[in-house]
Protein backbone atom coordinates (compact mmCIF):
# COMPACT_ATOMS: atom_id res chain seq x y z
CA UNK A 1 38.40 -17.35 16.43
CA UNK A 2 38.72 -14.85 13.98
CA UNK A 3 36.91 -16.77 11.54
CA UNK A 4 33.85 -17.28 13.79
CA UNK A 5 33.72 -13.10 14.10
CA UNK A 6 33.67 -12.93 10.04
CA UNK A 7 31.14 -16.00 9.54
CA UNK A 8 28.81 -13.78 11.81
CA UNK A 9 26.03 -11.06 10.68
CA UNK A 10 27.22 -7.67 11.72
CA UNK A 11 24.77 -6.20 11.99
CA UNK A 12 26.38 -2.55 11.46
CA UNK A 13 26.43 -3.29 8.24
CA UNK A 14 22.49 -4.75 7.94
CA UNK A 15 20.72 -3.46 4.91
CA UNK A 16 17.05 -2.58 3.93
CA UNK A 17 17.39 -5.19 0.95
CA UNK A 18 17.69 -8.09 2.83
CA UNK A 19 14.55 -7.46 4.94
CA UNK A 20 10.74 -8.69 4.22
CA UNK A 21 9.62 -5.82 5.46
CA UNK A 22 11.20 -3.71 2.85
CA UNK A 23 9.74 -6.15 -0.18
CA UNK A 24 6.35 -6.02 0.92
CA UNK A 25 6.15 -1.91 1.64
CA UNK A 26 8.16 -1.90 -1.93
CA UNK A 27 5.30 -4.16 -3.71
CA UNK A 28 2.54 -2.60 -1.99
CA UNK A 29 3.50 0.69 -3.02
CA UNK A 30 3.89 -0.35 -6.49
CA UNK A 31 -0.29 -1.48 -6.55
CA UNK A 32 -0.81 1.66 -5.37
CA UNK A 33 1.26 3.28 -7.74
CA UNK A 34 -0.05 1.32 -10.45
CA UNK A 35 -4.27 1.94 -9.29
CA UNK A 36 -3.16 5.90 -8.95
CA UNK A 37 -1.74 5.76 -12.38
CA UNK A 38 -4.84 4.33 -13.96
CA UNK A 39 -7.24 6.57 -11.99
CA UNK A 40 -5.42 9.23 -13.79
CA UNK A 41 -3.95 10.58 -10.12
CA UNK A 42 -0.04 10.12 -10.50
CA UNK A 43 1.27 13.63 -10.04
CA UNK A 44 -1.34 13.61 -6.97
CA UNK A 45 0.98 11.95 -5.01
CA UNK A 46 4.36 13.04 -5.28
CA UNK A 47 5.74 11.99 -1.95
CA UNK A 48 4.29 8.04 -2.63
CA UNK A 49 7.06 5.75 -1.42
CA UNK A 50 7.90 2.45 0.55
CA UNK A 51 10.70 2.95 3.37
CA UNK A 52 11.16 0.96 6.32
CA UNK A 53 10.88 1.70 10.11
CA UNK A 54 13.66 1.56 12.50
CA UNK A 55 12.50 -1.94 13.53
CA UNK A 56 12.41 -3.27 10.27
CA UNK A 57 8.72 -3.10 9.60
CA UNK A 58 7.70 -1.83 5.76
CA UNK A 59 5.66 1.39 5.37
CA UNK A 60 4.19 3.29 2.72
CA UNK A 61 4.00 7.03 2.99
CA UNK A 62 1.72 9.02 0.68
CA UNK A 63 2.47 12.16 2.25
CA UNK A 64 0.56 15.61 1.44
CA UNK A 65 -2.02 15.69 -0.99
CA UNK A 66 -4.55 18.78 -1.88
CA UNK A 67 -7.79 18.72 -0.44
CA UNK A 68 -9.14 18.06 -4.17
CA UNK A 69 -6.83 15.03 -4.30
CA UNK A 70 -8.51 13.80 -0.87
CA UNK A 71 -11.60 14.55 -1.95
CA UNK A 72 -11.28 12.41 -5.27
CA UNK A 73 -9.37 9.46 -3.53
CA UNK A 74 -12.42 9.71 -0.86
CA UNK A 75 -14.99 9.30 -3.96
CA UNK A 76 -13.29 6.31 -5.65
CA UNK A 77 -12.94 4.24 -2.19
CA UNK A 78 -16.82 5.51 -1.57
CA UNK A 79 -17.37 3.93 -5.13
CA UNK A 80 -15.28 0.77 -4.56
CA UNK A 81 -16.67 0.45 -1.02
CA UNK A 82 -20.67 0.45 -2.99
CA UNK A 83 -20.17 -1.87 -5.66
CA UNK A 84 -21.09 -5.86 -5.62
CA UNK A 85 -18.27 -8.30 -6.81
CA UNK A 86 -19.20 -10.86 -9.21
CA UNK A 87 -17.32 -14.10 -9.55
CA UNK A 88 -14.34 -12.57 -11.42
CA UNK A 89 -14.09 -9.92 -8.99
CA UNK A 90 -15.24 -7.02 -11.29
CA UNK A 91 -18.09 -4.88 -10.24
CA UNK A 92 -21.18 -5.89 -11.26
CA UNK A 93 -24.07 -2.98 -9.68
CA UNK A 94 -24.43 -1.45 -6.18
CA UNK A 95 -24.27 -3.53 -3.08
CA UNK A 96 -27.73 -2.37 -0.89
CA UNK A 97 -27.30 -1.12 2.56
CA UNK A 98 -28.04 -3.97 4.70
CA UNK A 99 -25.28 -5.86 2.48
CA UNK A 100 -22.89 -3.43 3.00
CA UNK A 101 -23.85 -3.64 7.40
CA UNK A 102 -23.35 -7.63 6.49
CA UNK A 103 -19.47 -7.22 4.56
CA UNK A 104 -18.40 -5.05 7.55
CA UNK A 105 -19.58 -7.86 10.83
């Protein structure tokens, strides 16, 4: 019987490494990380980091950044957000309105 105890998970002893949740909020933060970085906005967001939830799920906090920094992140998504993709997925000139009303439906 005592073998069938130690054969089990305890999960007392579960860890953050083992989860899926903890890879993916770990790899996402590292795009991020890696976009900031090249955007020149690293020391922007000092408090970037993946964690976990107490159920398990992965999260990403980017925690307090100056208004500037908000206002700068708000201007590259506005810029990303505007731009047509061509086939390689680079942009390739401004979407128009009604295409951008079309991407959203």
């Amino acid at each position: 019987m005592s073998s069938d105890i130690n054969d089990c998970h305890d999960f007392a002893q579960w860890s953050p490494l083992e989860s899926q949740g903890w890879y993916a909020a770990r790899d996402a933060t590292s795009a991020l990380r890696d976009v900031l970085t090249a955007a020149g906005m690293e020391k922007d967001f000092p408090y970037l980091r993946a964690d976990l939830n107490a159920f398990g799920h992965g999260l990403i906090e980017l925690g307090r950044v100056s208004p500037e920094t908000a206002e700068r992140l708000a201007e590259l998504l506005r810029r990303a957000t505007s731009c047509r993709l061509d086939n390689r997925g680079e942009c390739s000139g401004p979407v128009h309105v009604q295409q951008r009303e079309r991407r959203r439906t």
